[in-house]
Protein backbone atom coordinates (compact mmCIF):
# COMPACT_ATOMS: atom_id res chain seq x y z
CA UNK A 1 -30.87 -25.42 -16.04
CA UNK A 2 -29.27 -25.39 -12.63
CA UNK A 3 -28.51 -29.23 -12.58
CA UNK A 4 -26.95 -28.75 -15.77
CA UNK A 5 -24.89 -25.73 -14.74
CA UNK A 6 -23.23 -27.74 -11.63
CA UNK A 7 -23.08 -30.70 -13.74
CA UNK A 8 -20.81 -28.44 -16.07
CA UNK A 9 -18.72 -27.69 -13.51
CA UNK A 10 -17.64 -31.03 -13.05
CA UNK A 11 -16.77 -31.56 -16.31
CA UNK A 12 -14.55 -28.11 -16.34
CA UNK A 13 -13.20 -29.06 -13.06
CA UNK A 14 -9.69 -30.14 -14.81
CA UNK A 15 -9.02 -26.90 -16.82
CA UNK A 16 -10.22 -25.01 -13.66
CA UNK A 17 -7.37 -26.60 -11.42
CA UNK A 18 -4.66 -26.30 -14.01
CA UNK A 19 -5.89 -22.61 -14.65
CA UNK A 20 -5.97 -21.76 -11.11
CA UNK A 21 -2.52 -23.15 -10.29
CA UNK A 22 -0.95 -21.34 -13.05
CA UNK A 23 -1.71 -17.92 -11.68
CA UNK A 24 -1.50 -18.63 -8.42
CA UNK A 25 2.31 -20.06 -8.97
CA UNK A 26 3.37 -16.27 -9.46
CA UNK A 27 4.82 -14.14 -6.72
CA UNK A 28 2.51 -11.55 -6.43
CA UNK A 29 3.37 -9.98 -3.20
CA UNK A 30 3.91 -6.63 -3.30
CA UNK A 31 7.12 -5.06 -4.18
CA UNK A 32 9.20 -1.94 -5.61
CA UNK A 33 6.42 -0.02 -8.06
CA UNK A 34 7.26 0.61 -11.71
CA UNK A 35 6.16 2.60 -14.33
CA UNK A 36 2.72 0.60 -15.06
CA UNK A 37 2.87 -1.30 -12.12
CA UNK A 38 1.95 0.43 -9.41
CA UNK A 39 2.53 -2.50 -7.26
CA UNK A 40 5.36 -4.53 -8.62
CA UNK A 41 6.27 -6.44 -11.05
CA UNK A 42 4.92 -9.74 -9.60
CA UNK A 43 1.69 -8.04 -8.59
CA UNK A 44 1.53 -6.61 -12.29
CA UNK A 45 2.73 -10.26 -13.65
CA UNK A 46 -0.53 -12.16 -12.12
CA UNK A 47 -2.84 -9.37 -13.46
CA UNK A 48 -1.73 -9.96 -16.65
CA UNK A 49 -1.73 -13.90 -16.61
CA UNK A 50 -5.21 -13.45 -15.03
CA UNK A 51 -6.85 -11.14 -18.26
CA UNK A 52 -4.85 -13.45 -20.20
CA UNK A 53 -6.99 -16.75 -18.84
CA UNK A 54 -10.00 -14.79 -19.13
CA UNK A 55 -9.45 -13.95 -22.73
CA UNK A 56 -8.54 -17.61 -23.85
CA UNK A 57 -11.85 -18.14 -22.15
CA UNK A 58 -13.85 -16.16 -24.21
CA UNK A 59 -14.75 -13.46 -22.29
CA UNK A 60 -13.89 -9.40 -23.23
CA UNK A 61 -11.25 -7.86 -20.82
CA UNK A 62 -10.03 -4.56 -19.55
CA UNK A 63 -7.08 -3.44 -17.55
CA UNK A 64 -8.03 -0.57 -15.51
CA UNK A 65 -4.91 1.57 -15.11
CA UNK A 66 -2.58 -1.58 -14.24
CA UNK A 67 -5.26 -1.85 -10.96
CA UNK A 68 -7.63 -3.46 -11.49
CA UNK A 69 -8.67 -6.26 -14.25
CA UNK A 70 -12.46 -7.10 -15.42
CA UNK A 71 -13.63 -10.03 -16.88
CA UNK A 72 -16.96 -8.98 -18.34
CA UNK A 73 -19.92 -11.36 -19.57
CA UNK A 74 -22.54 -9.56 -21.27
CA UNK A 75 -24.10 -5.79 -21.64
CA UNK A 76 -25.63 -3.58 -19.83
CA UNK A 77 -24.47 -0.60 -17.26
CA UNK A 78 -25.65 -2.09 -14.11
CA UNK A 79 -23.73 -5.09 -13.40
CA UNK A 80 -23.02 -8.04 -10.95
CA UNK A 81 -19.66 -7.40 -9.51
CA UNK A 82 -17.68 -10.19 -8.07
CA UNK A 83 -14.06 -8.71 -6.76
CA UNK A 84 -11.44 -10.91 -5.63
CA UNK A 85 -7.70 -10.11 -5.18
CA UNK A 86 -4.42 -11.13 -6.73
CA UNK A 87 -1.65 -9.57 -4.27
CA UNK A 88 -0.79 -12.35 -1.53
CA UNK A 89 1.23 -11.48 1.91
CA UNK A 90 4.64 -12.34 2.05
CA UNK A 91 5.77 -15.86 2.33
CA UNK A 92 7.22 -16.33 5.85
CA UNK A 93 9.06 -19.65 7.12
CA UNK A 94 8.08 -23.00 7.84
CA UNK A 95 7.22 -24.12 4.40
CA UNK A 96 6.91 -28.09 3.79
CA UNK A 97 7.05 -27.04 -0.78
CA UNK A 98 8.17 -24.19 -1.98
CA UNK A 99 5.12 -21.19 -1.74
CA UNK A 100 4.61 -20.89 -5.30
CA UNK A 101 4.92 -24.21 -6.36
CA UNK A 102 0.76 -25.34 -6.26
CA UNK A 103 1.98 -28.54 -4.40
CA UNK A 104 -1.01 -31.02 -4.86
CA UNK A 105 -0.83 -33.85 -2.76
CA UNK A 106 -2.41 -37.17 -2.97
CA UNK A 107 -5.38 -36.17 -1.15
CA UNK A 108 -6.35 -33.66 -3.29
CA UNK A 109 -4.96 -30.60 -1.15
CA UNK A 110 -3.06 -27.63 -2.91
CA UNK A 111 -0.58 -25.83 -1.03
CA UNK A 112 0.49 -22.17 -2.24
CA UNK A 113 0.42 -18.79 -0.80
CA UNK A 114 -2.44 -17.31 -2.13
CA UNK A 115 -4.44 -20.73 -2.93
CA UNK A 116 -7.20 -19.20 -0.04
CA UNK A 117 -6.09 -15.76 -0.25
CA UNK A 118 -7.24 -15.24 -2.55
CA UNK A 119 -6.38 -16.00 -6.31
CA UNK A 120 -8.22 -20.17 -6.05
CA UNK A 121 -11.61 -18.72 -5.36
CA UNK A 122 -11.44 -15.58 -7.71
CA UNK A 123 -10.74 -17.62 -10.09
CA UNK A 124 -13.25 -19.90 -9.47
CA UNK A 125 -15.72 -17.33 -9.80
CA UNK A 126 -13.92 -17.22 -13.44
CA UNK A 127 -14.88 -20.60 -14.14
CA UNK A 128 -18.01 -20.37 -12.92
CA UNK A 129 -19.13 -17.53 -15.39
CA UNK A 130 -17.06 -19.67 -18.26
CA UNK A 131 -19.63 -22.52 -17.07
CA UNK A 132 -22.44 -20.16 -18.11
CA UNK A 133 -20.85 -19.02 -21.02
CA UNK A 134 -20.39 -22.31 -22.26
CA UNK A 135 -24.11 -23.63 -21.43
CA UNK A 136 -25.04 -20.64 -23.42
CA UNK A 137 -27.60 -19.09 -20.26
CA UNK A 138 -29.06 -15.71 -20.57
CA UNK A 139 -28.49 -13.52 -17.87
CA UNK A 140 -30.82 -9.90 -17.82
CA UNK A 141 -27.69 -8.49 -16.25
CA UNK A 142 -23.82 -8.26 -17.35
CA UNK A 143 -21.52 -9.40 -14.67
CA UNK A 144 -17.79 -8.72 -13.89
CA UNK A 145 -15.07 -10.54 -12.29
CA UNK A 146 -12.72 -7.99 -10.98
CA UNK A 147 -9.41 -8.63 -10.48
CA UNK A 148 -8.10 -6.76 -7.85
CA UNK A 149 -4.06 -6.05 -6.63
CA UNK A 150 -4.00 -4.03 -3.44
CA UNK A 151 -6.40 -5.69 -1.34
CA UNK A 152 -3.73 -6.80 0.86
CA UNK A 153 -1.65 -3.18 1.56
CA UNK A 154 -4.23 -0.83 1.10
CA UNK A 155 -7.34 -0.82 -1.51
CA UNK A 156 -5.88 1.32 -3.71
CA UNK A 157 -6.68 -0.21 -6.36
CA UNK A 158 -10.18 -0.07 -5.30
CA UNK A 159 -10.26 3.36 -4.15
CA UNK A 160 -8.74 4.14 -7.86
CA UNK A 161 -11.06 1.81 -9.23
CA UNK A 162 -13.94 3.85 -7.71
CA UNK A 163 -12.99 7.11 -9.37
CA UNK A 164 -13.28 6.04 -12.68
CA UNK A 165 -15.80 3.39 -13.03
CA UNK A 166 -19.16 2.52 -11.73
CA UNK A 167 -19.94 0.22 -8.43
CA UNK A 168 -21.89 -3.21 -9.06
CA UNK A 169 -25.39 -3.18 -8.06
CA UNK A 170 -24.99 -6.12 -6.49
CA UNK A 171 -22.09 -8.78 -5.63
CA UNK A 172 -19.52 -10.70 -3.17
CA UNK A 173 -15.82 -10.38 -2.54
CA UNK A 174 -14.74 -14.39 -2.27
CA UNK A 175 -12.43 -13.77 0.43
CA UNK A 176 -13.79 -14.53 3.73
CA UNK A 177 -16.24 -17.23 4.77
CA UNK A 178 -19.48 -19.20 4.66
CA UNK A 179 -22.13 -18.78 4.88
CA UNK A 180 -22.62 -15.25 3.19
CA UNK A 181 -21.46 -12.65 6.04
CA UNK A 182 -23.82 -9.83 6.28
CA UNK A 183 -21.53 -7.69 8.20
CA UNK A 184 -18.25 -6.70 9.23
CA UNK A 185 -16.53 -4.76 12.02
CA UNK A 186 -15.36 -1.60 11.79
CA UNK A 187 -11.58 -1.14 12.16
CA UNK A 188 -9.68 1.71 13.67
CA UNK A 189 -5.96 2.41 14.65
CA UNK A 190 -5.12 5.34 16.89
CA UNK A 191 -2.05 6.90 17.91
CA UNK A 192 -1.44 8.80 21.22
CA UNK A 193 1.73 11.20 21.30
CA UNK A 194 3.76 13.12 22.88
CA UNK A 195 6.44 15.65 23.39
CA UNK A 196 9.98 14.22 24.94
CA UNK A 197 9.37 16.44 27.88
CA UNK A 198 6.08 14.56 28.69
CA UNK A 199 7.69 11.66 28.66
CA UNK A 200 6.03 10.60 32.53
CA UNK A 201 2.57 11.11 31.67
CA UNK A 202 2.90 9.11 28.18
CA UNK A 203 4.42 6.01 29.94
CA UNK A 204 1.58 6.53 32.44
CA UNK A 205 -1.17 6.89 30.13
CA UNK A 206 0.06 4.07 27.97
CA UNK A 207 0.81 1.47 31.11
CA UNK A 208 -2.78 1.83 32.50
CA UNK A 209 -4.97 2.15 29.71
CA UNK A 210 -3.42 0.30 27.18
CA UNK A 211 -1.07 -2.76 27.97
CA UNK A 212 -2.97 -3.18 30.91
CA UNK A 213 -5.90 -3.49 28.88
CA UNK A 214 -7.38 -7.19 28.74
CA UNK A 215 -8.22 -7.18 25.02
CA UNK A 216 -11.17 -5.62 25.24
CA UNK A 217 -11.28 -2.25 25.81
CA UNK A 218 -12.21 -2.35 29.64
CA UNK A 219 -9.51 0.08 30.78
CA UNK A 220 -10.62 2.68 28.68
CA UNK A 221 -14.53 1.95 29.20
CA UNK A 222 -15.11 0.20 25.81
CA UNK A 223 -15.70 -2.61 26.96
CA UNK A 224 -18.78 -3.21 24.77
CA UNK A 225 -20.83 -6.36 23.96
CA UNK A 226 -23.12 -6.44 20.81
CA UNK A 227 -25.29 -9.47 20.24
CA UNK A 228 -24.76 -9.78 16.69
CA UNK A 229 -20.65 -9.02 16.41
CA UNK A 230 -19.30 -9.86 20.37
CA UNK A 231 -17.04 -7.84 21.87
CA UNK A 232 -15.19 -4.64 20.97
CA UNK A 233 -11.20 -5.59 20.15
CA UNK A 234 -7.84 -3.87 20.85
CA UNK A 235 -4.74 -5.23 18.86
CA UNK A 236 -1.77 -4.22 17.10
CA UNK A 237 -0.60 -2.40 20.12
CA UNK A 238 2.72 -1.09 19.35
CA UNK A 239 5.76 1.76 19.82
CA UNK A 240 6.16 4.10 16.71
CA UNK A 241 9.21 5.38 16.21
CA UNK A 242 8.70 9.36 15.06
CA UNK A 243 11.68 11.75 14.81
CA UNK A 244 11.38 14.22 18.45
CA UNK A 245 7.90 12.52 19.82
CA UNK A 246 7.03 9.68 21.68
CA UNK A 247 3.90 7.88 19.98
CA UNK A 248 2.50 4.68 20.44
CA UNK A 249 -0.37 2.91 17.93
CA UNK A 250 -3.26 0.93 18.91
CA UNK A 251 -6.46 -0.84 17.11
CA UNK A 252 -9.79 -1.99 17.18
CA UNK A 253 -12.50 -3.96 15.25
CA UNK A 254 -15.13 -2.67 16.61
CA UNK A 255 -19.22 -3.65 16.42
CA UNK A 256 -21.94 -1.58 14.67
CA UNK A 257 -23.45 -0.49 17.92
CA UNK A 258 -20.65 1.83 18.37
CA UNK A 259 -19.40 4.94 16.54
CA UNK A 260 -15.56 5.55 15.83
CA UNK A 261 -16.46 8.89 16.70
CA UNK A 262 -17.63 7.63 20.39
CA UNK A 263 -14.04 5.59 20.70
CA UNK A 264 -12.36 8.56 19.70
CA UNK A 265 -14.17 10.77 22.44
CA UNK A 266 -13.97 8.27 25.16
CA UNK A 267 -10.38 8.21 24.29
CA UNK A 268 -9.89 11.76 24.60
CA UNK A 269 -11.76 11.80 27.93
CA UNK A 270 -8.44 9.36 29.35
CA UNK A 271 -6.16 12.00 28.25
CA UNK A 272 -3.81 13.83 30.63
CA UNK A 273 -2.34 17.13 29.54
CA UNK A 274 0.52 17.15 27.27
CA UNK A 275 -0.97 14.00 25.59
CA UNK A 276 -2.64 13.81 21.95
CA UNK A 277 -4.57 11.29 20.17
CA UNK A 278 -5.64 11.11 16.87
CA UNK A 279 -7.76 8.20 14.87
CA UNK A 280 -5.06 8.10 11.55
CA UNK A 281 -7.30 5.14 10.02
CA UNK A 282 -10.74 3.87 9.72
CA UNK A 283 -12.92 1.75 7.96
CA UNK A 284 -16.30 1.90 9.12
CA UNK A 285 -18.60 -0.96 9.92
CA UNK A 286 -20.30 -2.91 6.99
CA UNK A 287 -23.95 -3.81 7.33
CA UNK A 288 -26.51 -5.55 4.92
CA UNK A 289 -29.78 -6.78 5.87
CA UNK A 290 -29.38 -10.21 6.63
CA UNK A 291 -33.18 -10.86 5.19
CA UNK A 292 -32.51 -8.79 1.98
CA UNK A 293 -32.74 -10.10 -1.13
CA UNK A 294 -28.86 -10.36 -1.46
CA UNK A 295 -27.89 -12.20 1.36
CA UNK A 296 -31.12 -14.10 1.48
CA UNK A 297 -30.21 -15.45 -2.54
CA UNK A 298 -26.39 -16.27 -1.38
CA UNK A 299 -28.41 -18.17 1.47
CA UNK A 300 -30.40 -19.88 -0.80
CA UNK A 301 -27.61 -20.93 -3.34
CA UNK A 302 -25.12 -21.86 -0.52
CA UNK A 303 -27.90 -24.44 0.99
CA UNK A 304 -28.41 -25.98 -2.34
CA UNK A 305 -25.50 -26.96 -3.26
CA UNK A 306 -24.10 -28.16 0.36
CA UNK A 307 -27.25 -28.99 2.15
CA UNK A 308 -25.82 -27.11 5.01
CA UNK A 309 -27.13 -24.40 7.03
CA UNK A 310 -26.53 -20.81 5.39
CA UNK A 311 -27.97 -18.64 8.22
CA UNK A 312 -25.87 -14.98 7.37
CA UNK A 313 -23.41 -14.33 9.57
CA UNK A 314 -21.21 -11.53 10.66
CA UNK A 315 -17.00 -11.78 10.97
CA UNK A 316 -14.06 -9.77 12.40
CA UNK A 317 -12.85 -9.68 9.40
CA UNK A 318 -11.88 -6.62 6.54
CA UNK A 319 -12.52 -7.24 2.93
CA UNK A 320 -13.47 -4.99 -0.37
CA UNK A 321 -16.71 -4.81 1.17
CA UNK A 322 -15.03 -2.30 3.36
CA UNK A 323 -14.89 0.10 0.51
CA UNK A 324 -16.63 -1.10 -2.69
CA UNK A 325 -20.50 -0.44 -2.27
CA UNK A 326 -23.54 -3.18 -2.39
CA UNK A 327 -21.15 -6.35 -2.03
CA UNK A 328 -21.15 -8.93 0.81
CA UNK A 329 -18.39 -11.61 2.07
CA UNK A 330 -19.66 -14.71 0.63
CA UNK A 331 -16.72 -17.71 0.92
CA UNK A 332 -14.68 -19.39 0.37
CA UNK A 333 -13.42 -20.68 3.56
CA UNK A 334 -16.16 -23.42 4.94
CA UNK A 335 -17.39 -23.72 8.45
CA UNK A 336 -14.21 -24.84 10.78
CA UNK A 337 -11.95 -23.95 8.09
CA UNK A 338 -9.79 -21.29 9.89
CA UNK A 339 -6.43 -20.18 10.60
CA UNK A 340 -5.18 -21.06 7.13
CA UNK A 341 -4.70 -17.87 4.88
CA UNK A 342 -1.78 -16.11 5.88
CA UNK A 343 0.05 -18.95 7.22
CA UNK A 344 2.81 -21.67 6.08
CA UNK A 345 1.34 -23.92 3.85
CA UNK A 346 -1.50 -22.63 2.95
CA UNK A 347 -4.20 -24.46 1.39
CA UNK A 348 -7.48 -25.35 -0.11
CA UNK A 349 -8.43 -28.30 -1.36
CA UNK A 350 -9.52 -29.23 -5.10
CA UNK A 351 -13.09 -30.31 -3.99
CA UNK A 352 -13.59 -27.30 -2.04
CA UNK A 353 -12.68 -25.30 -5.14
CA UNK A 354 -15.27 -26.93 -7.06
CA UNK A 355 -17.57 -26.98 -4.69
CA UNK A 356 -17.11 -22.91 -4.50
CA UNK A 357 -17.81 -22.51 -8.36
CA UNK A 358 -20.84 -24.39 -7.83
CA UNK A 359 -21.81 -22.06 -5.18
CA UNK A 360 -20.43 -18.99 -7.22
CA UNK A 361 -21.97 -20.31 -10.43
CA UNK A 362 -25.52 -20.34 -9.23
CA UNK A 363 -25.06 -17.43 -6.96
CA UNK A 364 -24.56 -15.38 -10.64
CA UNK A 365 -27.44 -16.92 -12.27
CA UNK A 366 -30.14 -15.94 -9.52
CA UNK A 367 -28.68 -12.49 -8.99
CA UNK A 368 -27.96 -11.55 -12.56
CA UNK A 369 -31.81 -12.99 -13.77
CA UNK A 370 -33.44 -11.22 -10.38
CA UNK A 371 -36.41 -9.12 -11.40
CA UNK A 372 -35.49 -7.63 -7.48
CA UNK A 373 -32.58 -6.01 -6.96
């Protein structure tokens, strides 16, 4: 049966390119929200077009508040849950074809914003549940393709999604890496303020502890090192402009072996008087068992159909897996593939496409027909 699914894929491999290059030639970056679009018109546009694919596919449908869209396969409350995103990040310059155009070149290599990032492997997910469909397979478990449209500005549509509808039981978000990543960092921004009058002591604080800082946390004694994730990061350092206070924003992605709650405190130990601090986001470290039955069956599946070693790993990273429970990073981006998804001319190539619904189509198989979960 497995032979014969990734020998289906092949032969769907046409439809799957033209489908995928239809959506993904829609601006979906996020704009001006409307009254059933929370997110835009494009955003809203590519939902649509997305639910509409899935329908002329076959499979039942449902638009979850303009959000999020499902692509369902079979019955059942506890489901497989495979959420990708539709919203892209804007365009920028240095184009060589225009972003939405699904330039294919003679090599095989599609260039679009959003071709990574993430509407090509979603939608290969798509086809790879169509592949089942077709070959008629009987899963013990019904499984959903979810079609986010905030992933990029904010998981709302997540954290909506979450209110009114159940979590897989199991799953991936296709918008990371290979092999399956069985964690993530944690990631933090923090803001340190001030009143005008304290204006000395902020400029102090700010010149020794933070752009002095070497990346890594060392002025403030952060400077962690955990086997599995590296080393503790500070970014995104930056002046915010708020009306009668001088503030200034800083980040980190941060390892499992350390508690926002620590950063925060060590923080606040740095602190001269007239300063405040406060942690005004944070998404908490991800962590899965890296010999659990999920990560250990995206192993399994990822091997087989690259010969390559799947050995989990973990990533710096933020996906849905940030928010939506009991899913893992798995793809699509292969080993020295990097540095592509928010950048000019973004691509992916056709065979790498096909080679993710293989991945993505026996990946739903094993889990869905699991007597372990």
């Amino acid at each position: 049966m497995e032979e014969a699914l990734l020998k289906k894929i092949d032969e769907i491999s046409e439809e799957m390119i033209s489908g995928i290059k239809r959506v993904v030639q829609i601006d979906s970056v996020q704009s001006e929200a409307k009254p059933g679009m929370p997110f835009g018109e494009g955003v809203n546009k590519a939902l649509e077009e997305a639910l509409k694919l899935a329908c002329e596919l076959g499979f039942d449908t449902e638009n979850v508040d303009h959000m999020v869209g499902i692509a369902k396969y079979g019955q059942g409350e506890d489901y497989i849950g495979i959420m990708g995103h539709l919203d892209v990040v804007p365009v920028g310059e240095g184009w060589n074809h225009p972003p939405f155009s699904a330039y294919e070149d003679e090599n095989g290599r599609i260039f679009a914003r959003g071709i990574l990032d993430n509407k090509g492997p979603t939608l290969s997910c798509l086809y790879a549940l169509y592949a089942i469909k077709e070959l008629k397979i009987q899963l013990k478990r019904p499984v959903y393709i979810l079609f986010g449209t905030n992933e990029e500005t904010g998981f709302e549509d997540l954290t909506h999604f979450l209110k009114v509808r159940k979590p897989p039981i199991m799953g991936w978000t296709p918008d990371c890496k290979y092999p399956v990543v069985y964690a993530e960092r944690g990631r933090s921004t923090y803001r340190v303020s001030a009143a005008i009058e304290n204006k000395t002591v902020f400029n102090q604080f700010i010149n020794e502890y933070i752009l002095s800082d070497n990346g890594f946390g060392n002025k403030l004694g952060l400077n962690i090192e955990d086997p599995e994730f590296g080393k503790i990061q500070m970014s995104n350092k930056k002046l915010v402009d708020l009306e009668g206070k001088l503030s200034f924003d800083f980040s980190f992605s941060y390892p499992a072996s350390i508690s926002n709650d620590t950063i925060e405190v060590t923080i606040k130990s740095k602190l001269s008087k007239g300063l405040q601090v406060e942690c005004i986001h944070n998404y908490d470290p991800v962590y899965f068992d890296k010999n659990g039955f999920l990560c250990q069956t995206l192993k399994a599946t990822y091997e087989k159909v690259t010969g390559m070693d799947g050995t989990p790993v973990t990533t710096t990273g933020g996906t849905y897996a940030k928010i939506m429970p009991n899913i893992v990073p798995f793809g699509p981006s292969f080993p020295g593939q990097k540095g592509i998804g928010h950048n000019p001319n973004e691509w992916m190539d056709r065979s790498d496409l096909i080679l993710n619904a293989k991945i993505y189509a026996l990946s739903i198989v094993r889990l869905a027909n699991a007597e372990n979960d």
